[in-house]
C-alpha atoms as a PDB file:
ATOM      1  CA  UNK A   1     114.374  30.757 106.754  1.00  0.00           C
ATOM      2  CA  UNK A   2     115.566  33.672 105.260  1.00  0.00           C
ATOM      3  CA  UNK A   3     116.134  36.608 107.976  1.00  0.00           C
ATOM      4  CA  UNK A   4     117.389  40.454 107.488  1.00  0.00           C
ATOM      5  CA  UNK A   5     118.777  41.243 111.142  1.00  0.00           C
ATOM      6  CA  UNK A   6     118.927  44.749 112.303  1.00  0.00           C
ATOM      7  CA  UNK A   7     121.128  45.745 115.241  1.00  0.00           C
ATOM      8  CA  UNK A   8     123.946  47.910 116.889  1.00  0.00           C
ATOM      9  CA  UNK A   9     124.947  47.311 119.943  1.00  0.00           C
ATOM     10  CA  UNK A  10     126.568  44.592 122.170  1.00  0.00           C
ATOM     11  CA  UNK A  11     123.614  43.098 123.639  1.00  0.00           C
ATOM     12  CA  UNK A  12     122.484  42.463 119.619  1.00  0.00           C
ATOM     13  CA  UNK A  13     125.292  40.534 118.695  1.00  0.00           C
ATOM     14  CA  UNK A  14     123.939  37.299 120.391  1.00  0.00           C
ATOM     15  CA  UNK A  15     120.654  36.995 118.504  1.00  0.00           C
ATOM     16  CA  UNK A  16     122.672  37.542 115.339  1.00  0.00           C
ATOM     17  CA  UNK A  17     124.708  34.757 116.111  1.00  0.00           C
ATOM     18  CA  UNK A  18     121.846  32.646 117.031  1.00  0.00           C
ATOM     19  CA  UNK A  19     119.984  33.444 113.596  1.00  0.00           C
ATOM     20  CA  UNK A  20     123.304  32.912 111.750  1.00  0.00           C
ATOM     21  CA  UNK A  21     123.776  29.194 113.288  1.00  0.00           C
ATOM     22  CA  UNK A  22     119.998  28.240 112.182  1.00  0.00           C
ATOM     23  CA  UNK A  23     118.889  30.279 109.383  1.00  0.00           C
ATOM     24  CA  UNK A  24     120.195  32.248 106.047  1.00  0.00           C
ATOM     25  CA  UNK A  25     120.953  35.637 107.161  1.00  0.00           C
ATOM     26  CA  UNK A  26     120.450  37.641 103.808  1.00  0.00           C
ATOM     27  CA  UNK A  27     121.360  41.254 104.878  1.00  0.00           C
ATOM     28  CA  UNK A  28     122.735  42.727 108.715  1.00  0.00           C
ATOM     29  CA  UNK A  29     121.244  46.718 108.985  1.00  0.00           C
ATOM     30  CA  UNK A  30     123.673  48.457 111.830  1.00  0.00           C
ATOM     31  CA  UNK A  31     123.906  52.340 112.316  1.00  0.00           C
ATOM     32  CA  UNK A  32     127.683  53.610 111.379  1.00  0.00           C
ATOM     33  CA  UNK A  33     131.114  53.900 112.777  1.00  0.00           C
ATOM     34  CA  UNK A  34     130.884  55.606 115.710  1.00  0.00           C
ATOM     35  CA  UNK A  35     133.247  57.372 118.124  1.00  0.00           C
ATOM     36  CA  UNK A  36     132.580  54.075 121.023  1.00  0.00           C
ATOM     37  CA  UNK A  37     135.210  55.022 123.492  1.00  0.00           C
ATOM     38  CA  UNK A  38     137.706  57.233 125.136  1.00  0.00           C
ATOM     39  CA  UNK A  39     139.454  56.577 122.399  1.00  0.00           C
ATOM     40  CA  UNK A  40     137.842  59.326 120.269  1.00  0.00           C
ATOM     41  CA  UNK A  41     138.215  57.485 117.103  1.00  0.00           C
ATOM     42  CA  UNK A  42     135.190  55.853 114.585  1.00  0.00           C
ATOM     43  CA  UNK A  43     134.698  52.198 115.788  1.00  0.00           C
ATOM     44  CA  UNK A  44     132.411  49.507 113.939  1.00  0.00           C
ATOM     45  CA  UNK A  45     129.245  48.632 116.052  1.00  0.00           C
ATOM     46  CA  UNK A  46     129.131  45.426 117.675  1.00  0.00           C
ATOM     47  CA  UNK A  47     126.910  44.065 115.030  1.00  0.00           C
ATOM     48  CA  UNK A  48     129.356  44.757 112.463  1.00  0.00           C
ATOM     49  CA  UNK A  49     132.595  43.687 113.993  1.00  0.00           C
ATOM     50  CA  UNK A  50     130.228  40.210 114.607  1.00  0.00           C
ATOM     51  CA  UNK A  51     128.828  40.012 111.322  1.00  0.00           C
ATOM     52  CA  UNK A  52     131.790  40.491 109.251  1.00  0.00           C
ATOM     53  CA  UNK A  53     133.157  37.656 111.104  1.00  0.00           C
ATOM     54  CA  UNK A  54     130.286  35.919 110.249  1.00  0.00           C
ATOM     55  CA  UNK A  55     130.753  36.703 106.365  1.00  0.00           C
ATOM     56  CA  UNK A  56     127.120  38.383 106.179  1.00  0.00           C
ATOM     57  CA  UNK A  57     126.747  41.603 104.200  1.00  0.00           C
ATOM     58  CA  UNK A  58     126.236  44.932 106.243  1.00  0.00           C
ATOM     59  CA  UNK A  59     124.576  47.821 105.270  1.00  0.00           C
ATOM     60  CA  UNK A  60     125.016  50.502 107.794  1.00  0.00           C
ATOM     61  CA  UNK A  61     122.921  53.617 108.087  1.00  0.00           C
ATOM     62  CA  UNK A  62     121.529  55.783 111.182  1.00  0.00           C
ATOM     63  CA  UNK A  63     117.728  56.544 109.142  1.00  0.00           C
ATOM     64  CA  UNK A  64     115.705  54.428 106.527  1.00  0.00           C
ATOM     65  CA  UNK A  65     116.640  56.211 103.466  1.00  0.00           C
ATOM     66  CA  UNK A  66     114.974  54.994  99.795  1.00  0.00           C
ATOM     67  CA  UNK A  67     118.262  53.184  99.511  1.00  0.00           C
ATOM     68  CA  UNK A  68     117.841  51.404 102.355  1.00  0.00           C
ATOM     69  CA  UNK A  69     114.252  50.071 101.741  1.00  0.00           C
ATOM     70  CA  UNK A  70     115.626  49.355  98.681  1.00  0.00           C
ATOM     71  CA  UNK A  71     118.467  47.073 100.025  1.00  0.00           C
ATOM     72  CA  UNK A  72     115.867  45.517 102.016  1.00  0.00           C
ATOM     73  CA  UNK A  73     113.482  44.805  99.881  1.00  0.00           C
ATOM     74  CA  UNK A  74     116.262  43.317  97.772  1.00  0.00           C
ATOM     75  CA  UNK A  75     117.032  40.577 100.170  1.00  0.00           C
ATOM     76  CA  UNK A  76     113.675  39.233  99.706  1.00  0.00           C
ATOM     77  CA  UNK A  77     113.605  37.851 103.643  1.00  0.00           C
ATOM     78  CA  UNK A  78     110.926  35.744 105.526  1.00  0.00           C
ATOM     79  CA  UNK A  79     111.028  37.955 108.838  1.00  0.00           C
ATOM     80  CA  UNK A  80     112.750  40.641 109.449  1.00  0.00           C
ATOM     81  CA  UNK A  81     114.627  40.669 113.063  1.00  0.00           C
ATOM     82  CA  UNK A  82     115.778  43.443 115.742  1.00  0.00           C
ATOM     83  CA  UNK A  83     117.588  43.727 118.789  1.00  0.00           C
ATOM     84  CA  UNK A  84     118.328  47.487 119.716  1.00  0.00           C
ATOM     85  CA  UNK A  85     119.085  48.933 116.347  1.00  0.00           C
ATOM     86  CA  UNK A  86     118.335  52.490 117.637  1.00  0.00           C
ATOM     87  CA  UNK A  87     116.383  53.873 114.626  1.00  0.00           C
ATOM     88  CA  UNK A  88     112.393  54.057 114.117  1.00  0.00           C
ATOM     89  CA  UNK A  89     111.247  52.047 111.522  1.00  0.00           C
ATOM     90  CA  UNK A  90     108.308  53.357 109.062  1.00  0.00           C
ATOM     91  CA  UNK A  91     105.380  50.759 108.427  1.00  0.00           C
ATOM     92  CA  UNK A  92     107.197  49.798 105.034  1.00  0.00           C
ATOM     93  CA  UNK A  93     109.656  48.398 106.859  1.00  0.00           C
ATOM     94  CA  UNK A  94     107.341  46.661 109.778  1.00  0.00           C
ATOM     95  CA  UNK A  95     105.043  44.808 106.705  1.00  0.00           C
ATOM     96  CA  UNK A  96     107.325  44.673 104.129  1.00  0.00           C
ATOM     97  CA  UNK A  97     108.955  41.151 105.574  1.00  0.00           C
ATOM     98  CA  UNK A  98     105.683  38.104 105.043  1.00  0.00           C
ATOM     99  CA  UNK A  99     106.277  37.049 108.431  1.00  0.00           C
ATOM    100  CA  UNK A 100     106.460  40.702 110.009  1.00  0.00           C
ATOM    101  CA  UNK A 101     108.968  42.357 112.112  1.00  0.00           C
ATOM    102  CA  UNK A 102     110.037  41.168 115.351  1.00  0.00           C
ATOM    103  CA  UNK A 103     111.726  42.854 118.305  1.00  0.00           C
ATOM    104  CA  UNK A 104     114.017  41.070 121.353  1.00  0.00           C
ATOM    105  CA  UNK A 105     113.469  43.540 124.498  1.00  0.00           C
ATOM    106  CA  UNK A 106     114.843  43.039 127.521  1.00  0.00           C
ATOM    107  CA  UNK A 107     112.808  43.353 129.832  1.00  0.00           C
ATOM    108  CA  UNK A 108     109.094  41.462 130.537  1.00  0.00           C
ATOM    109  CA  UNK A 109     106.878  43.462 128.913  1.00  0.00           C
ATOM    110  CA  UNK A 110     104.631  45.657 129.601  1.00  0.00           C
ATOM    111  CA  UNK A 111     107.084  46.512 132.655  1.00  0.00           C
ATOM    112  CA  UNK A 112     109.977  48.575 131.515  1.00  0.00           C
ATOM    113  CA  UNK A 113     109.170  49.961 128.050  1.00  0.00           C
ATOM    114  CA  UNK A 114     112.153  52.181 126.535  1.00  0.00           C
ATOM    115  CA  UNK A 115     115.493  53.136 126.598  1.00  0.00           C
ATOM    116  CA  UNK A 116     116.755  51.682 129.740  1.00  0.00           C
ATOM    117  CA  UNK A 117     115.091  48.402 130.521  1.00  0.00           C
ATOM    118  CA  UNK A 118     118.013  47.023 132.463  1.00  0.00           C
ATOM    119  CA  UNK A 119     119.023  49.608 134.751  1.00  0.00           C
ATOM    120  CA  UNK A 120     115.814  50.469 135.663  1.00  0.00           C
ATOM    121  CA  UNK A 121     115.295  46.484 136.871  1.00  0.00           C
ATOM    122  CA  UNK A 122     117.989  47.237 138.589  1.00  0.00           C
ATOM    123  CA  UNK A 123     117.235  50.280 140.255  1.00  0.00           C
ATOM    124  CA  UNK A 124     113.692  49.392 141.056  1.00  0.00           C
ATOM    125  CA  UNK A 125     115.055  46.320 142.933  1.00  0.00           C
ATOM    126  CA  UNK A 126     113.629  43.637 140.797  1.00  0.00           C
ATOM    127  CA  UNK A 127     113.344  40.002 141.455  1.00  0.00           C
ATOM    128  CA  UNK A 128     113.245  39.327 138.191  1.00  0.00           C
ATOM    129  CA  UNK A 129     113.764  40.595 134.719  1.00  0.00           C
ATOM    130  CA  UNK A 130     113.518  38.779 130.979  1.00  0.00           C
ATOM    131  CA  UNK A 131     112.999  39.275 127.347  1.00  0.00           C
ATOM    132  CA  UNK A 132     110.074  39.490 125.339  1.00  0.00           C
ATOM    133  CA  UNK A 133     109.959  38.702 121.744  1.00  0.00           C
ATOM    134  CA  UNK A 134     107.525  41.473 120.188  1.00  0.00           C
ATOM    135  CA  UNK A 135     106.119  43.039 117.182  1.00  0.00           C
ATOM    136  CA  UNK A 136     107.094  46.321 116.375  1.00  0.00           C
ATOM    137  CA  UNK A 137     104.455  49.030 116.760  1.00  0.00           C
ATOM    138  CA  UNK A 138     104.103  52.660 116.840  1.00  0.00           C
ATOM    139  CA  UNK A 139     104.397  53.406 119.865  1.00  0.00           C
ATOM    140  CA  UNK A 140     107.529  52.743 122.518  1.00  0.00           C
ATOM    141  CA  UNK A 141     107.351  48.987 123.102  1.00  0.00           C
ATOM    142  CA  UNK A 142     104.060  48.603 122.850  1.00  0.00           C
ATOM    143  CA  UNK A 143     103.294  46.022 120.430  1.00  0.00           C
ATOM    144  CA  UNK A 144     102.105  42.386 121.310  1.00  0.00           C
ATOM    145  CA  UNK A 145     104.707  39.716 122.208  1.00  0.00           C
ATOM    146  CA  UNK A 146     104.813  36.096 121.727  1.00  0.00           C
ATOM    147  CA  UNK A 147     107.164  34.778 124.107  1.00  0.00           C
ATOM    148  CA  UNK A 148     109.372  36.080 127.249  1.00  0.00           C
ATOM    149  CA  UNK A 149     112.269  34.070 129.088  1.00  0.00           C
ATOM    150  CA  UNK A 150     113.275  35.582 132.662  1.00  0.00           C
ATOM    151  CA  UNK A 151     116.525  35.403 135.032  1.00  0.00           C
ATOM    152  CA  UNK A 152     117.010  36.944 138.604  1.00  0.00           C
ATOM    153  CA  UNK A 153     118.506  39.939 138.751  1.00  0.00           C
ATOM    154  CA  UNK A 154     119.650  40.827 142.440  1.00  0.00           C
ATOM    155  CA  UNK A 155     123.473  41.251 142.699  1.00  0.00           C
ATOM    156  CA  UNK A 156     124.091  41.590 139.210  1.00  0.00           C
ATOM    157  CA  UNK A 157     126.028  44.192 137.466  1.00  0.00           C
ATOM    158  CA  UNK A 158     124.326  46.437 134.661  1.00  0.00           C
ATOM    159  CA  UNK A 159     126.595  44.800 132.029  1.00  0.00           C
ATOM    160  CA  UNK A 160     126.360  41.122 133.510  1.00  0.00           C
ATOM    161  CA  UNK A 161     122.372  41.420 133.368  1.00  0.00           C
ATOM    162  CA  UNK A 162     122.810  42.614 129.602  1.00  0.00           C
ATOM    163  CA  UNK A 163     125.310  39.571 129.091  1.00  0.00           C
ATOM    164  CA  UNK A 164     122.941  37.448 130.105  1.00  0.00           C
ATOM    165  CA  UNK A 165     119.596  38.823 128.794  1.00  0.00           C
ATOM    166  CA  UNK A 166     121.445  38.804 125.391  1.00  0.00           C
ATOM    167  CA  UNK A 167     122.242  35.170 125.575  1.00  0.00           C
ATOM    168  CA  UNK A 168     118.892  34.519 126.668  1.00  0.00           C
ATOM    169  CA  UNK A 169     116.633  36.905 123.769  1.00  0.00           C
ATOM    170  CA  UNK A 170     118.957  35.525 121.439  1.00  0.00           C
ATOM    171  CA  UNK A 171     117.810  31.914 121.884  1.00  0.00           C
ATOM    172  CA  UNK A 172     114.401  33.060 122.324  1.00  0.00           C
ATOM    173  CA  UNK A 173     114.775  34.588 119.258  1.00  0.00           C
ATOM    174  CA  UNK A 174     115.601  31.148 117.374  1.00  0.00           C
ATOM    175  CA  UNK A 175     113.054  29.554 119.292  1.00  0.00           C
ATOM    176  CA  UNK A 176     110.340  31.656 118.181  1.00  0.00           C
ATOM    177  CA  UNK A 177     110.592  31.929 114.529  1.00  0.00           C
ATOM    178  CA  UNK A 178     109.493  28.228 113.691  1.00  0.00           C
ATOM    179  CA  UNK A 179     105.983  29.381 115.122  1.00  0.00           C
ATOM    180  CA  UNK A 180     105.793  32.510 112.931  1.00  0.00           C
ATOM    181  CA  UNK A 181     105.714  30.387 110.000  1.00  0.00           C
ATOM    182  CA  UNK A 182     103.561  27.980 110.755  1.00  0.00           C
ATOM    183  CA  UNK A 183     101.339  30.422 112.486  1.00  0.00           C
ATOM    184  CA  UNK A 184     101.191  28.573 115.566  1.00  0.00           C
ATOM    185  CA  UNK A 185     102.516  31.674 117.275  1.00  0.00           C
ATOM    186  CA  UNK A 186     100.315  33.322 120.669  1.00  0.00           C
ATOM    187  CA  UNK A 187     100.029  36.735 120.415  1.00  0.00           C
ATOM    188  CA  UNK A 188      99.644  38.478 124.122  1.00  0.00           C
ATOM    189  CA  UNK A 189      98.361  42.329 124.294  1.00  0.00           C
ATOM    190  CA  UNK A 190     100.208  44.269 127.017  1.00  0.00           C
ATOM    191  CA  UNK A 191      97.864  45.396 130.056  1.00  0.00           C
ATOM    192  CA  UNK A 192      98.583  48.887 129.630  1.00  0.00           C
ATOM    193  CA  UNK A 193      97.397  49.001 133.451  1.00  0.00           C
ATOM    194  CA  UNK A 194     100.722  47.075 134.389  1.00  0.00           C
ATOM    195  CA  UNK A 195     102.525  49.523 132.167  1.00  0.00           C
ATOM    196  CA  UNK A 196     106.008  51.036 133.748  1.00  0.00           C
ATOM    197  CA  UNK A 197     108.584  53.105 131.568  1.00  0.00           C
ATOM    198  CA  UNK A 198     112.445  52.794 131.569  1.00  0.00           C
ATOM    199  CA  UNK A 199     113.504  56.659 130.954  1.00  0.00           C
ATOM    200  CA  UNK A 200     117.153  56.799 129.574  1.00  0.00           C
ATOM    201  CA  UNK A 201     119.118  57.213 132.879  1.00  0.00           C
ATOM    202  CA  UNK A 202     120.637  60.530 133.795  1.00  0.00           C
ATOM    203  CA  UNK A 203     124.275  60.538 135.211  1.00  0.00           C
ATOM    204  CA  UNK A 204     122.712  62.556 138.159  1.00  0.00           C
ATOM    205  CA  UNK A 205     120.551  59.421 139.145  1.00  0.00           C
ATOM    206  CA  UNK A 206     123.857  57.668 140.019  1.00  0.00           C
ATOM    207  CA  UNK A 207     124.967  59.879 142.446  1.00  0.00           C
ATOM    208  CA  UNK A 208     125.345  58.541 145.851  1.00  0.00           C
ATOM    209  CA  UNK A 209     123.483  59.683 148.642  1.00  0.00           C
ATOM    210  CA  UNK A 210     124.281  59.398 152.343  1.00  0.00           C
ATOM    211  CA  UNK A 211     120.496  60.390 152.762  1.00  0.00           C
ATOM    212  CA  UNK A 212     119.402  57.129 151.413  1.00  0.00           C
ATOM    213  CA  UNK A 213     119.594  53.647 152.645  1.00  0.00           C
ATOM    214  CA  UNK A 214     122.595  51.426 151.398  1.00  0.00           C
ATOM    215  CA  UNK A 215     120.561  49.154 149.306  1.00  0.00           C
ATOM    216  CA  UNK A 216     119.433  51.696 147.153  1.00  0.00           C
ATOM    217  CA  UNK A 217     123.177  53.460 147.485  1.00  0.00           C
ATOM    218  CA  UNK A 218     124.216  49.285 146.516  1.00  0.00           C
ATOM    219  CA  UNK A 219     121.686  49.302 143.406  1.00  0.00           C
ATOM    220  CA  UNK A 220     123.012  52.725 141.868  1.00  0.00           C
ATOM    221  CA  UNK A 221     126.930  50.878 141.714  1.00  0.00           C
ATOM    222  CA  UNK A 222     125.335  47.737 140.023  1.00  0.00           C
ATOM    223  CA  UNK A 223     123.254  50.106 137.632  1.00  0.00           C
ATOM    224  CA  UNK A 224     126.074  52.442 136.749  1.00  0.00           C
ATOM    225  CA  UNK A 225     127.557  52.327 133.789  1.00  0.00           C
ATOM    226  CA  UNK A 226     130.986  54.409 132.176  1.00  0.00           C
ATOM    227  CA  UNK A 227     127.857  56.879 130.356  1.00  0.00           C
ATOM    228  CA  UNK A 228     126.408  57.563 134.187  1.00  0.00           C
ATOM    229  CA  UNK A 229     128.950  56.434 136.595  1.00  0.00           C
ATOM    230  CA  UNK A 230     127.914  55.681 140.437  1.00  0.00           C
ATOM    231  CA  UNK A 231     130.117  58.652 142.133  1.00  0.00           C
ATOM    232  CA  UNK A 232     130.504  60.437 145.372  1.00  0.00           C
ATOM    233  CA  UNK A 233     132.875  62.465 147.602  1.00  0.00           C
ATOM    234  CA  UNK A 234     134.803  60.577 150.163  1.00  0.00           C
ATOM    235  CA  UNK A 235     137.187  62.320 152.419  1.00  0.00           C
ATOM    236  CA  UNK A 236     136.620  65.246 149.988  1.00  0.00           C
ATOM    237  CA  UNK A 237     137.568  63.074 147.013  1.00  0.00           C
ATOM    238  CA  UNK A 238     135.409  62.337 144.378  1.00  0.00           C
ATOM    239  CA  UNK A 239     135.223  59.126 143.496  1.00  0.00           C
ATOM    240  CA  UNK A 240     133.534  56.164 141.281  1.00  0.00           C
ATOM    241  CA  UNK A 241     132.421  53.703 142.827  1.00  0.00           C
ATOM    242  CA  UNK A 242     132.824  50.036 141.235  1.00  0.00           C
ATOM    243  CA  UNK A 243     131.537  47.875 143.283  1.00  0.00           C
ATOM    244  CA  UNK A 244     129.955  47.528 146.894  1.00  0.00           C
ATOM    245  CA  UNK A 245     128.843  45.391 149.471  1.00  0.00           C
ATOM    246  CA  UNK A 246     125.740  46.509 151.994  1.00  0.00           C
ATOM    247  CA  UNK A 247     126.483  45.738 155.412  1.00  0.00           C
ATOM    248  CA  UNK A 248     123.751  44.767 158.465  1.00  0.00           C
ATOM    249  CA  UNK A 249     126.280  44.316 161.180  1.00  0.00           C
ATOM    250  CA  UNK A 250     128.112  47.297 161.788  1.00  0.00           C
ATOM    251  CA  UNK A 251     126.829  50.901 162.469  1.00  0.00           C
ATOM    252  CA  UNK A 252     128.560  54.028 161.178  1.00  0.00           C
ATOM    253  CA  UNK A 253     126.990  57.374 161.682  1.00  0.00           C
ATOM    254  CA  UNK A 254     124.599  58.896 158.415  1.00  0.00           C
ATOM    255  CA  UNK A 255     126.841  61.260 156.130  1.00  0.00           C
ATOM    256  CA  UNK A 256     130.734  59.721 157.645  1.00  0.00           C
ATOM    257  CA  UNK A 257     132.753  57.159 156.600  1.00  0.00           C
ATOM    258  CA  UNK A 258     135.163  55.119 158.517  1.00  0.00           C
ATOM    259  CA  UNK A 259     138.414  52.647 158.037  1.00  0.00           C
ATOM    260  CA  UNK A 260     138.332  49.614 159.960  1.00  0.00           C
ATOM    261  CA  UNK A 261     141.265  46.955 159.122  1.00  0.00           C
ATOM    262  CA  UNK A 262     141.510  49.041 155.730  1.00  0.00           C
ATOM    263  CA  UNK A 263     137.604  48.300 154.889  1.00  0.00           C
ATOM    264  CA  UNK A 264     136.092  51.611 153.771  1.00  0.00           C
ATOM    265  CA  UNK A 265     132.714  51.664 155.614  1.00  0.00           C
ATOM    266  CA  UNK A 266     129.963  54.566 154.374  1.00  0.00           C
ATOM    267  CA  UNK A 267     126.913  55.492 156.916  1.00  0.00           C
ATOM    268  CA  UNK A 268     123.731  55.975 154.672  1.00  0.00           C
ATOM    269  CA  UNK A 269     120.335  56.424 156.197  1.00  0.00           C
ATOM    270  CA  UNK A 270     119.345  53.002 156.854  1.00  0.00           C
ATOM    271  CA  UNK A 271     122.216  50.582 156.854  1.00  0.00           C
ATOM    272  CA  UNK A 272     125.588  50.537 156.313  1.00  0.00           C
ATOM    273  CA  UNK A 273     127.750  50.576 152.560  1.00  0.00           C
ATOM    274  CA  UNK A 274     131.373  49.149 152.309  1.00  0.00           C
ATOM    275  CA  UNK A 275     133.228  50.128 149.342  1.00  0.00           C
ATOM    276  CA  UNK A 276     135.047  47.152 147.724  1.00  0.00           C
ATOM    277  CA  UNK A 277     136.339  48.869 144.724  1.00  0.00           C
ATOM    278  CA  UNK A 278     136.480  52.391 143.493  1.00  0.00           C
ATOM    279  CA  UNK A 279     138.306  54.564 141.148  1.00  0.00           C
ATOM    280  CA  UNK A 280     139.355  58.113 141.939  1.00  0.00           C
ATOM    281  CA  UNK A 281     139.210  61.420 139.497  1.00  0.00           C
ATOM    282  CA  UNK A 282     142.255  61.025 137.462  1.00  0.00           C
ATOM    283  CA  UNK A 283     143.997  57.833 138.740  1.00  0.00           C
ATOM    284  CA  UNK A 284     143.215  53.989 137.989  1.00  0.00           C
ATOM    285  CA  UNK A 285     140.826  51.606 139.526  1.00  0.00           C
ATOM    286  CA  UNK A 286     142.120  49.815 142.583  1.00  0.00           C
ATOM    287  CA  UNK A 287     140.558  48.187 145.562  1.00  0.00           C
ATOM    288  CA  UNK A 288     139.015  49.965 148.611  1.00  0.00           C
ATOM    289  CA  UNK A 289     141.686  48.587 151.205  1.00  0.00           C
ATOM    290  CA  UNK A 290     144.710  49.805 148.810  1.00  0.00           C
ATOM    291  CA  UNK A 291     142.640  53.668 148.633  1.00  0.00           C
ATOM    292  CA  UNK A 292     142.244  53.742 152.588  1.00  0.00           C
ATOM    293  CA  UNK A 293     145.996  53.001 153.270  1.00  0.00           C
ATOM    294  CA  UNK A 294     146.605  56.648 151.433  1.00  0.00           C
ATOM    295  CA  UNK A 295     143.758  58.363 153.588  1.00  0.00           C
ATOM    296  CA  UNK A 296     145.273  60.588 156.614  1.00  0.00           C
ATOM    297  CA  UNK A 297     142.132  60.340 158.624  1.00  0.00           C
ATOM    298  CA  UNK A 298     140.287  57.128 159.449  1.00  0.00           C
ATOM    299  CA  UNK A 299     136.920  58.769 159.664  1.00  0.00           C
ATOM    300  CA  UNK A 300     135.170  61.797 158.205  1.00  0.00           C
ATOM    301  CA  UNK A 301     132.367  62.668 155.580  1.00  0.00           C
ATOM    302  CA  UNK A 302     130.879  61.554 152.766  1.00  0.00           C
ATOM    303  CA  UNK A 303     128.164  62.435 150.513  1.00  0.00           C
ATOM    304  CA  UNK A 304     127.084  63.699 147.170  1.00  0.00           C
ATOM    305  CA  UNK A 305     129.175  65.343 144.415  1.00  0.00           C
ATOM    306  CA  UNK A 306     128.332  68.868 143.693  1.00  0.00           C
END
């Protein structure tokens, strides 16, 4: 089958891999070098970096320009395929392509339409999260889907869940296409009564509270990210938090945290949060025990960063 693939990011690079091992992929569509890092210096998407290794021609551009429909319409492809390009595509792109345009989402549709389908699992507390291979509508997610593939989620990191979701849409992906040609596919409205929406997450979401209970405190670290880091003030210091464990056998007081045996303990509402890693403002990421053998007092307060 002959595929155009469009895509940017990390968790694309998968499904491009997938389509490149089973089908001829005639054209990749990425947006442009970007500044990626701290770096401050134009890097190559994902995409790119992976499809130049792949030999494929790359177009990049941030809008569908003449040109571009154009290129696309030169390549003459069965299906066109997407995975978080990050650019809306007009209807001459979505029927342009005899077998359509197709979308890998992560999450299982209809819950967790947009931006942020992964953190918001996350955050929410999910059991369970997938992907869900969709047609490409006008609105935000909201076109019918053919198939979805789920994992657990609890005690995963933001960028472990997106690790594995891409593996997983990616496959999918593969999976699915066979059907669209022989029209054996199942098309499934979403119940716009089971609809939820992932909002792009605001660094201020991430904050740590001492007012709430240290699962939610727990979900925030494994939801943060280097855009919206999981921070708060400990002994006056502000910190990032990397990574956490919530604790059910111990009590420290709401709003104060305590060293025992160099284990940084933080009192939240309900329940009790140890810090396993952190990184403080300005200096390098190091475990929790290392931090606490620098603190002068062994208890104090905690809470949110102004």
């Amino acid at each position: 089958m002959r595929v155009v693939f469009m895509g940017t990011p990390a968790f694309a690079v998968p499904s491009l891999k997938h389509l490149a091992a089973e089908h001829e992929v005639a054209l990749v569509l990425t947006r442009p070098d970007a500044v990626r890092s701290r770096g401050r210096k134009l890097e190559p998407s994902p995409v790119k970096v992976a499809a130049l290794e792949l030999g494929l021609p790359v177009l990049e551009a941030k809008r569908i320009t003449p040109e571009v429909l154009d290129a696309l319409a030169s390549a003459h492809a069965d299906v066109f395929c997407v995975a978080a390009y990050g650019c809306i595509l007009p209807d001459e792109v979505l029927t342009m392509a005899p077998l359509g345009c197709v979308n890998v989402h992560a999450s299982l549709l209809p819950r967790w339409r947009g931006a942020a389908p992964i953190q918001r699992c996350i955050l929410a507390g999910d059991e369970r999260t997938g992907v869900s291979i969709m047609r490409i509508g006008h609105g935000v997610d909201t076109g019918a889907f053919c198939a979805q593939a789920s994992c657990s989620v609890p005690g995963k990191t933001a960028d472990e869940l997106t690790a594995e979701l891409a593996e997983l849409g990616g496959s999918l992906l593969v999976s699915v296409l066979p059907t669209l040609a022989d029209g054996s596919a199942v098309w499934t409205e979403q119940d716009e009564r089971l609809v939820t929406h992932a909002a792009k997450i605001e660094k201020s979401e991430m904050r740590l509270d001492p007012a709430m209970p240290a699962t939610d405190n727990a979900r925030r670290v494994l939801a943060s990210s280097d855009a919206a880091p999981a921070r708060c003030a400990v002994a006056d210091k502000p910190v990032r938090i990397l990574s956490t464990e919530v604790l059910d056998d111990v009590a420290v007081e709401q709003g104060t945290y305590s060293v025992s045996g160099r284990r940084v303990l933080l009192g939240c509402a309900e329940g009790v949060l140890e810090v396993v890693s952190l990184k403080p403002d300005g200096k390098r990421a190091m475990d929790a025990s290392a931090w606490a053998a620098g603190l002068r007092g062994k208890q104090g307060a905690w809470g949110l960063l102004s």
